[in-house]
Protein backbone atom coordinates (compact mmCIF):
# COMPACT_ATOMS: atom_id res chain seq x y z
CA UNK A 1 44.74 -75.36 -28.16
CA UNK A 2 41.82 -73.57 -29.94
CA UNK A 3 40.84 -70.00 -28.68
CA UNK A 4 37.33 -69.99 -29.80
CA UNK A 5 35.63 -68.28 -27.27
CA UNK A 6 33.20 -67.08 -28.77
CA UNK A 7 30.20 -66.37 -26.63
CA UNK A 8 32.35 -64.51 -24.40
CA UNK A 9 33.73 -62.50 -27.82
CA UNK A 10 30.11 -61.68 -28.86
CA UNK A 11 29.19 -60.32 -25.46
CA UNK A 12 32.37 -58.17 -25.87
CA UNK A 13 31.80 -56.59 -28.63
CA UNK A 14 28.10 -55.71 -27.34
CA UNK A 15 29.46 -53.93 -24.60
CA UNK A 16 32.31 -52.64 -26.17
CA UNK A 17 29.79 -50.47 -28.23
CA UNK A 18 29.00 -48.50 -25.32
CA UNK A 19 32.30 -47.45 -24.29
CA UNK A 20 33.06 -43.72 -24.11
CA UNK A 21 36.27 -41.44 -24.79
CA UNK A 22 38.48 -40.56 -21.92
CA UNK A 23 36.89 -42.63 -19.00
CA UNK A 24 34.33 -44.99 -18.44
CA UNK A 25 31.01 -44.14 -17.44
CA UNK A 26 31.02 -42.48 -13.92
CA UNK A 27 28.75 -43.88 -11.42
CA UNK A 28 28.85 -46.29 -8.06
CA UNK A 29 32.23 -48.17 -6.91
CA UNK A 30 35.44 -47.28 -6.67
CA UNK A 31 37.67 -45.94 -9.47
CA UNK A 32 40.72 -48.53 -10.90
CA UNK A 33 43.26 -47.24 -12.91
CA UNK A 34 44.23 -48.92 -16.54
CA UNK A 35 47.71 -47.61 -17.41
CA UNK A 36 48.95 -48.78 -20.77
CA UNK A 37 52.49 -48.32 -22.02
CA UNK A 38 51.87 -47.40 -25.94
CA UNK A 39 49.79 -46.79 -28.64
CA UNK A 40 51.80 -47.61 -31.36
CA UNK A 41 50.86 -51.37 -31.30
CA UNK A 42 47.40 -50.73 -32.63
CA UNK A 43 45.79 -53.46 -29.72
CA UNK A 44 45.61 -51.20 -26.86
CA UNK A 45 43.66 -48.76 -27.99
CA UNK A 46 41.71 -50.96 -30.50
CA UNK A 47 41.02 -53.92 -28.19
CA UNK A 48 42.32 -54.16 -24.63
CA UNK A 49 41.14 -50.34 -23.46
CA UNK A 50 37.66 -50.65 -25.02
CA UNK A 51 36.88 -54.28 -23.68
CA UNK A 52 38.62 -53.43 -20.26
CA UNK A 53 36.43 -50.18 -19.61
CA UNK A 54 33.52 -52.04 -21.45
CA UNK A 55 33.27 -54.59 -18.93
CA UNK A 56 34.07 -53.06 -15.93
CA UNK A 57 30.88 -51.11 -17.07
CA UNK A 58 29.20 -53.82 -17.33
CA UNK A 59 30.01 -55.35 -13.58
CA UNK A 60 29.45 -52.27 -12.09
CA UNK A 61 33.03 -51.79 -11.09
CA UNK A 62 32.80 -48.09 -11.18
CA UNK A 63 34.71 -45.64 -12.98
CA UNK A 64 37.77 -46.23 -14.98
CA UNK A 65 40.76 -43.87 -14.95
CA UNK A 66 43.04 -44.33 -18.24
CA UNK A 67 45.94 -43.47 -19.13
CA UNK A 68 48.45 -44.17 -21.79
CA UNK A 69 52.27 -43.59 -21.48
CA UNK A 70 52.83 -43.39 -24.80
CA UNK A 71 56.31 -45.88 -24.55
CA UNK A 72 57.32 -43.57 -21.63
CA UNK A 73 58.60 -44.58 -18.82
CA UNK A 74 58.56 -41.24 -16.86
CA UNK A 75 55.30 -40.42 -18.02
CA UNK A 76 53.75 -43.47 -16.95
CA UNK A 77 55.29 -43.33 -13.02
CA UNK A 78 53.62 -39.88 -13.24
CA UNK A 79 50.25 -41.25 -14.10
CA UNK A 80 50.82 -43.88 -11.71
CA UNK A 81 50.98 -41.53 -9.18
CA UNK A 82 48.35 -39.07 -10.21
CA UNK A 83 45.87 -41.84 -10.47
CA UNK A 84 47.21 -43.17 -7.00
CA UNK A 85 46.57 -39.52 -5.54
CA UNK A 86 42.75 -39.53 -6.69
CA UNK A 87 42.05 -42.62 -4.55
CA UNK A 88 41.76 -45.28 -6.86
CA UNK A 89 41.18 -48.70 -5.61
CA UNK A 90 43.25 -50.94 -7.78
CA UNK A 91 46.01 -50.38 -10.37
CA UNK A 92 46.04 -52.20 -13.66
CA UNK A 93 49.90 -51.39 -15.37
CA UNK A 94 50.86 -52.52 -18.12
CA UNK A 95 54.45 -51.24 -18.26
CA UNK A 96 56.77 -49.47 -20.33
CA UNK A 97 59.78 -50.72 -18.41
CA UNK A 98 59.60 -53.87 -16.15
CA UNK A 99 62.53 -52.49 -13.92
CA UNK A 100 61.13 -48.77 -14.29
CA UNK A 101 57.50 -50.30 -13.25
CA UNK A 102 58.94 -51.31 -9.67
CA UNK A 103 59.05 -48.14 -8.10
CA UNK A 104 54.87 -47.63 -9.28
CA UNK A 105 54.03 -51.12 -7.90
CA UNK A 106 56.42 -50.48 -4.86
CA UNK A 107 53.88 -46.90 -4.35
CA UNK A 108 50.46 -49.08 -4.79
CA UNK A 109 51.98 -51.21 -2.45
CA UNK A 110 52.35 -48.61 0.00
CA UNK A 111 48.78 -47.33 -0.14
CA UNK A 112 47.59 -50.57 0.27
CA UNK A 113 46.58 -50.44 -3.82
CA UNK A 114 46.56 -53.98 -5.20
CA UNK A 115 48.54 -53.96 -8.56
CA UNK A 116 47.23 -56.21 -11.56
CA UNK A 117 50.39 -56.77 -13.76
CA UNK A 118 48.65 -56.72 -17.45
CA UNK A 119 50.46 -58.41 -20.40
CA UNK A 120 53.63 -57.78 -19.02
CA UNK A 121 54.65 -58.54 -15.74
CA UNK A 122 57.42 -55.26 -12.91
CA UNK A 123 60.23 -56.61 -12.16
CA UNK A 124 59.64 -56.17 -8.64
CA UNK A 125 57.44 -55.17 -6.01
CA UNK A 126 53.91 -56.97 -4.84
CA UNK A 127 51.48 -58.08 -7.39
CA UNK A 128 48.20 -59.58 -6.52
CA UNK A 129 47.25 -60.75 -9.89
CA UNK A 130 49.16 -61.38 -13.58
CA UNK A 131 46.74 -61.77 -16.81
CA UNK A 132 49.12 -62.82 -19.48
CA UNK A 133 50.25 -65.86 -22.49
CA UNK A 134 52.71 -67.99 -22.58
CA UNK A 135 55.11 -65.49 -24.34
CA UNK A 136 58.45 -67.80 -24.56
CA UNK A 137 55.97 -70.53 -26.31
CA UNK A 138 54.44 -67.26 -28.74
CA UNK A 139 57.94 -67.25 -29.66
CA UNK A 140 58.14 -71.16 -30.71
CA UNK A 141 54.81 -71.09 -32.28
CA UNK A 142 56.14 -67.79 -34.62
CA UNK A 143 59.52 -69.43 -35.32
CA UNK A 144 57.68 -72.93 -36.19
CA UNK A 145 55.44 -71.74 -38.49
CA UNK A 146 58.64 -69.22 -40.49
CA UNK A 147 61.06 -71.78 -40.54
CA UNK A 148 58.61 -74.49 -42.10
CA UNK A 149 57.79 -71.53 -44.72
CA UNK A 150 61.04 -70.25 -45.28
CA UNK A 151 61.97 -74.17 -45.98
CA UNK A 152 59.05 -74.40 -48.24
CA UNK A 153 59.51 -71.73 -50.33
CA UNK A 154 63.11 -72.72 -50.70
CA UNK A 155 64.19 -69.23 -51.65
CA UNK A 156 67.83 -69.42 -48.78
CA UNK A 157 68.86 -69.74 -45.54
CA UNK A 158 69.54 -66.20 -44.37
CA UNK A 159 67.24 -64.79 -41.96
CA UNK A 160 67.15 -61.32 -40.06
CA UNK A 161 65.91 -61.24 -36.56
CA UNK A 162 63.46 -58.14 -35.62
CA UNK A 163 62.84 -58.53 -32.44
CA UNK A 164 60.81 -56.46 -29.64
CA UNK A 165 61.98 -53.86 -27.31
CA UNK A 166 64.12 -54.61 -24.49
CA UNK A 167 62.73 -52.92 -22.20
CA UNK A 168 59.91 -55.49 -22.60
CA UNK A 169 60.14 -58.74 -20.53
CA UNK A 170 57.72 -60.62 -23.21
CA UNK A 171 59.58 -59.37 -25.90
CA UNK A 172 63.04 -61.21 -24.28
CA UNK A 173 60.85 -64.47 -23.90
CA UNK A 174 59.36 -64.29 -27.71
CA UNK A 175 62.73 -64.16 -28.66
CA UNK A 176 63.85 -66.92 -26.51
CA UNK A 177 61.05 -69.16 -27.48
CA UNK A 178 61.90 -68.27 -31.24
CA UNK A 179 65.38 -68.82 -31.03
CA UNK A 180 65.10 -72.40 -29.43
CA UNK A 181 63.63 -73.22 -32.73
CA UNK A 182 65.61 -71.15 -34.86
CA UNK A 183 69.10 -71.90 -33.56
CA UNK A 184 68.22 -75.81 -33.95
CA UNK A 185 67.24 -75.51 -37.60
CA UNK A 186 69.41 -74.81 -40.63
CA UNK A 187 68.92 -70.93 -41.15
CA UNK A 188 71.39 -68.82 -41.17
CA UNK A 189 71.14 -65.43 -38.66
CA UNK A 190 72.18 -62.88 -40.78
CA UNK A 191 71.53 -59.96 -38.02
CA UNK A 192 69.27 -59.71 -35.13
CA UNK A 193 67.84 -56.22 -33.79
CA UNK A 194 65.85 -55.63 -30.75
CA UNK A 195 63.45 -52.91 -31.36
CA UNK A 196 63.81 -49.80 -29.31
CA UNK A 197 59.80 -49.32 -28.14
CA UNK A 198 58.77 -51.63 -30.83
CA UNK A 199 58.98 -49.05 -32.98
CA UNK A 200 57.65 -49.56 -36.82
CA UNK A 201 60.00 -46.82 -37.89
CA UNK A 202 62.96 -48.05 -36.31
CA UNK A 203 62.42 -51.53 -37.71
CA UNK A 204 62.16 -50.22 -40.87
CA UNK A 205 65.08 -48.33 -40.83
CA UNK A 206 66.97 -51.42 -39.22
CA UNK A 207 65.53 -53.32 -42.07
CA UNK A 208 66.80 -50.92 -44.72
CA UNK A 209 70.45 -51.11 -43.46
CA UNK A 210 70.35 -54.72 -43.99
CA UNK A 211 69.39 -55.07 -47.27
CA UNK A 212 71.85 -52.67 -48.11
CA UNK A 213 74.49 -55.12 -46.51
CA UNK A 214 72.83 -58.04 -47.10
CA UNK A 215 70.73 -58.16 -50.27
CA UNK A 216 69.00 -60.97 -52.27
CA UNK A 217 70.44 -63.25 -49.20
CA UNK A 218 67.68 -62.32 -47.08
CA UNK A 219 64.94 -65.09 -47.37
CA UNK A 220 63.19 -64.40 -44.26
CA UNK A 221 62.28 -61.86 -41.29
CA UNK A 222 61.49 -63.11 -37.97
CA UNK A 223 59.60 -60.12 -36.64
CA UNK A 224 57.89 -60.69 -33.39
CA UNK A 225 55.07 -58.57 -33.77
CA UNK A 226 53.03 -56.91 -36.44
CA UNK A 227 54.46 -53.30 -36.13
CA UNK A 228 57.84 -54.13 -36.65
CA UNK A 229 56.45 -56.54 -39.65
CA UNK A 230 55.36 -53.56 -40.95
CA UNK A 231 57.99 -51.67 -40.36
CA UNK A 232 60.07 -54.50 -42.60
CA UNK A 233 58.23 -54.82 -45.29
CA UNK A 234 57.74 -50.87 -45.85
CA UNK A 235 61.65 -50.92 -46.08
CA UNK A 236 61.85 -53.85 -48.91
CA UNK A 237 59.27 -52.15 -50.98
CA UNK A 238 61.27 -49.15 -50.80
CA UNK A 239 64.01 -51.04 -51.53
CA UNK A 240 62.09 -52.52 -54.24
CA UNK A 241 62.64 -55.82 -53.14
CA UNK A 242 60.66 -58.08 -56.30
CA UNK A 243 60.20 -61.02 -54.16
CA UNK A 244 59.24 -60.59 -50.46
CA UNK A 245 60.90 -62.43 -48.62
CA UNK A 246 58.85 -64.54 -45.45
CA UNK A 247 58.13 -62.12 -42.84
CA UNK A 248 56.34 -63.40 -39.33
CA UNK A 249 54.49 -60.91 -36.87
CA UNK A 250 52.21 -60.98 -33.71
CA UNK A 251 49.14 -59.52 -31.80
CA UNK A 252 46.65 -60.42 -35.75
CA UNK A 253 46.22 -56.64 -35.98
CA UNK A 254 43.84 -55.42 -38.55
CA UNK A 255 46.65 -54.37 -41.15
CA UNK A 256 48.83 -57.70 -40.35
CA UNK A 257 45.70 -59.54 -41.62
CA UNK A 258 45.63 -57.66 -44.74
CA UNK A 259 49.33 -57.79 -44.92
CA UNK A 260 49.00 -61.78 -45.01
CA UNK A 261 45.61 -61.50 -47.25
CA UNK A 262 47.68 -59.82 -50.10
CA UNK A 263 50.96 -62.27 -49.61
CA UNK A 264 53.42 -59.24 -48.03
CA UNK A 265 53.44 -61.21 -44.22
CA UNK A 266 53.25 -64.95 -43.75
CA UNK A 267 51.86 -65.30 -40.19
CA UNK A 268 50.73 -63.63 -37.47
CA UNK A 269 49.50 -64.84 -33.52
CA UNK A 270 45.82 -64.39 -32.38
CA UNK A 271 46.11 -64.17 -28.91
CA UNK A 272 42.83 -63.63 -26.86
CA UNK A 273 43.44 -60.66 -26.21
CA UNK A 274 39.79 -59.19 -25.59
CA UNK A 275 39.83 -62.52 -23.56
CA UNK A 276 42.66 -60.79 -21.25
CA UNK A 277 41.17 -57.86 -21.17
CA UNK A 278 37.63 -59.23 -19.86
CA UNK A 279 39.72 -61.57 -16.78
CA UNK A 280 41.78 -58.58 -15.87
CA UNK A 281 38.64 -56.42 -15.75
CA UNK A 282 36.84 -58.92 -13.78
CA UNK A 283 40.10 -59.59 -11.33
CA UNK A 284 40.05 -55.59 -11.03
CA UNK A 285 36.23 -55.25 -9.94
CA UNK A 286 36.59 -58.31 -7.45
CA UNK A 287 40.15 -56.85 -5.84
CA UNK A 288 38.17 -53.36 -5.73
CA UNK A 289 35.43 -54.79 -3.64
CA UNK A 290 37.42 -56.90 -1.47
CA UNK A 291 36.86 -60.25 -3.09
CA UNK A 292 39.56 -62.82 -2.92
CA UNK A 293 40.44 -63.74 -6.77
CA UNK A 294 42.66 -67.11 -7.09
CA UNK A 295 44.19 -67.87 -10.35
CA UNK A 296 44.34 -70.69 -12.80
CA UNK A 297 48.24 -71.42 -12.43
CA UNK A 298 50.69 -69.17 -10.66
CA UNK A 299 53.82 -67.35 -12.39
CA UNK A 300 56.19 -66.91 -10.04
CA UNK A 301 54.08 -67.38 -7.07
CA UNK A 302 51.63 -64.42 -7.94
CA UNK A 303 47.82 -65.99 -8.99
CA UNK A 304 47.75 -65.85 -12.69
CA UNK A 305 45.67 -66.34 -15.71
CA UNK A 306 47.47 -67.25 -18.73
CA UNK A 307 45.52 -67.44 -21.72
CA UNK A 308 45.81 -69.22 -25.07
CA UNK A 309 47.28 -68.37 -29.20
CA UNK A 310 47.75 -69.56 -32.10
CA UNK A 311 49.22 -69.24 -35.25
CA UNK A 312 47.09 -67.44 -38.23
CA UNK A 313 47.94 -67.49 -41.51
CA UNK A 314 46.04 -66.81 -44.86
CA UNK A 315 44.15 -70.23 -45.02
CA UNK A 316 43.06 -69.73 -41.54
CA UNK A 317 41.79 -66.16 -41.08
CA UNK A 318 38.38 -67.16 -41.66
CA UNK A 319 38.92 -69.61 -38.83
CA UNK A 320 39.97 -67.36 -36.48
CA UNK A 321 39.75 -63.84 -36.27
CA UNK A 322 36.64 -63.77 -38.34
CA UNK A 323 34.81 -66.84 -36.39
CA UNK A 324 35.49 -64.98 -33.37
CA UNK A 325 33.55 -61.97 -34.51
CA UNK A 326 37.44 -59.49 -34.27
CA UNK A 327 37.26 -58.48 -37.81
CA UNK A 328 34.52 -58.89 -40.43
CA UNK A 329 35.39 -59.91 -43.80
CA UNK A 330 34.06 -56.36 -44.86
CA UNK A 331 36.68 -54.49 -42.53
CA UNK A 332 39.47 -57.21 -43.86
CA UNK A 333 38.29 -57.23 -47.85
CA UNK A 334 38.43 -53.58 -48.73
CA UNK A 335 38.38 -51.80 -51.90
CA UNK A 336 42.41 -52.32 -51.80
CA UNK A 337 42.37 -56.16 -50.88
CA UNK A 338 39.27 -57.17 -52.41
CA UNK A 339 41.13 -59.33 -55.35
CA UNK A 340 43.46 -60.84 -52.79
CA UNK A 341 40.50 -61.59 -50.46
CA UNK A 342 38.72 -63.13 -53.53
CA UNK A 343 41.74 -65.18 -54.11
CA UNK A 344 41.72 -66.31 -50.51
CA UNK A 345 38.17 -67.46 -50.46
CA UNK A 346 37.24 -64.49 -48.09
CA UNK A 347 33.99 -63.49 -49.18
CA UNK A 348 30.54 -62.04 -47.83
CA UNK A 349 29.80 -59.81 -45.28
């Protein structure tokens, strides 16, 4: 299913130019609280805080209290609480933990906060709305796309699983998803990792171990997002691995793109993620003001949006995440990837 929304992306990135640091603009309405787990995966900050704030500006849902845990799970029940004490109207988590996360839904609850479960969903506890994708399918699409390349390029079988944290309940259904395809083709699981926080340095350092162990057997990394992609590749070319072997990712962050623009990653997912951001802002602002919001499906009985991806690789950046206005070729094509670019038929502005 195509995810070209793109009258809703232009209007986005309009508002998203007015967005300030630390809050949103103060003014009428009640406050609700965004509290996102990390900042290493470049998306929060770069897309889902800016559009969220950005269009709860622009529905004159009041002021906007952040906060971001930084993969904490302590820190995060603290800000919970702290933006709980100054009265806010709704909570928007995102956790850190899913079974950590129940005790700061289980609070809302008791205040008679709604809780918006963003991206990932507690593990308990009362939620009035979920915005979300169809993770365990993410996975399938990933491990489609990397076995059909890793066949192609005919280099071996062996494959290294990089999976995400497991604290993370999307990260255990990307890896389900993936593995349905995986375990029914003819690749060989060399090792499989879950990432501790999704951590790029970890991966890499996972990574490095294995090609220690494993070598020139390695013909492909399943990593299920574009961190721990990174993470992977850093380690070969330290290792000074002369052919790369394939390498997946997730979330089509800006230096995943260029990864697959100069041939170091295969494939990474565009979710709509500014898409998710805008619903849950708009779910937010309704809850805040006593609307009733009803959902397009329902995930485990709580009203839920879940919202569409697809696969990207080189031949279909232009296609995506440029059509859609996320990246221009001018952020994508710079000084460093402007012969790859040129090679991939990404030119202009």
């Amino acid at each position: 299913m195509s995810i070209r929304l793109r009258t809703v992306a232009v209007a986005l990135v309009a508002a998203a130019l007015i967005v300030l640091s630390g809050c949103a603009p103060a003014g009428g309405g009640a406050a609700i609280a965004l509290l996102l787990p990390e900042s290493k995966t470049a998306r929060y900050e770069a897309s889902d805080r800016p559009v969220f704030e950005s269009e709860v500006a622009r529905l004159g849902g009041g002021r906007v209290l952040y906060s971001n845990a930084d993969q904490d799970a302590a820190k995060q029940q603290t800000q919970a609480e702290a933006a709980l004490a100054q009265g806010v109207k709704v909570l928007v988590l995102d956790p850190v933990d899913a079974e950590a996360a129940i005790s700061i839904v289980q609070a809302a609850n008791a205040r008679g906060v709604p809780v918006v479960a963003y991206d990932r969903l507690p593990a308990g506890g009362d939620i009035a709305y979920y915005v979300s994708f169809d993770n365990e399918d993410i996975g399938v699409q990933q491990a489609t796309a990397f076995v059909a390349r890793v066949d192609e390029v005919g280099a071996g079988r062996g494959i290294l699983m990089l999976n995400g944290a497991p604290t993370d309940p999307n990260a255990a259904e990307f890896k389900a998803g993936a593995h349905s395809v995986i375990d029914a083709s003819d690749l060989d699981v060399l090792a499989e990792f879950d990432t501790p926080d999704w951590s790029p340095d970890q991966a890499q350092s996972w990574v490095a171990g294995q090609i220690t162990q494993f070598g020139s057997r390695i013909a492909g990394i399943y990593a299920g997002n574009d961190g721990t992609a990174g993470g992977a590749i850093a380690a070969l070319k330290a290792a000074d691995v002369a052919r790369l072997p394939v390498v997946s990712g997730q979330d089509a962050e800006l230096a995943g793109i260029q990864r697959i623009v100069a041939g170091d990653q295969y494939l990474t997912i565009y979710k709509a993620m500014r898409a998710q951001a805008a619903r849950a802002a708009q779910v937010a602002v309704d809850l805040a003001t006593g609307l009733a919001v009803t959902g397009d499906t329902t995930i485990g009985g709580i009203p839920a949006t879940v919202l569409p991806a697809e696969v990207v690789t080189v031949d279909t950046i232009a296609s995506t995440v440029v059509a859609d206005g996320v990246y221009t070729i001018a952020q994508i094509c710079t000084a460093e990837y402007a012969a790859a670019c040129a090679r991939a038929g990404l030119t202009g502005g």
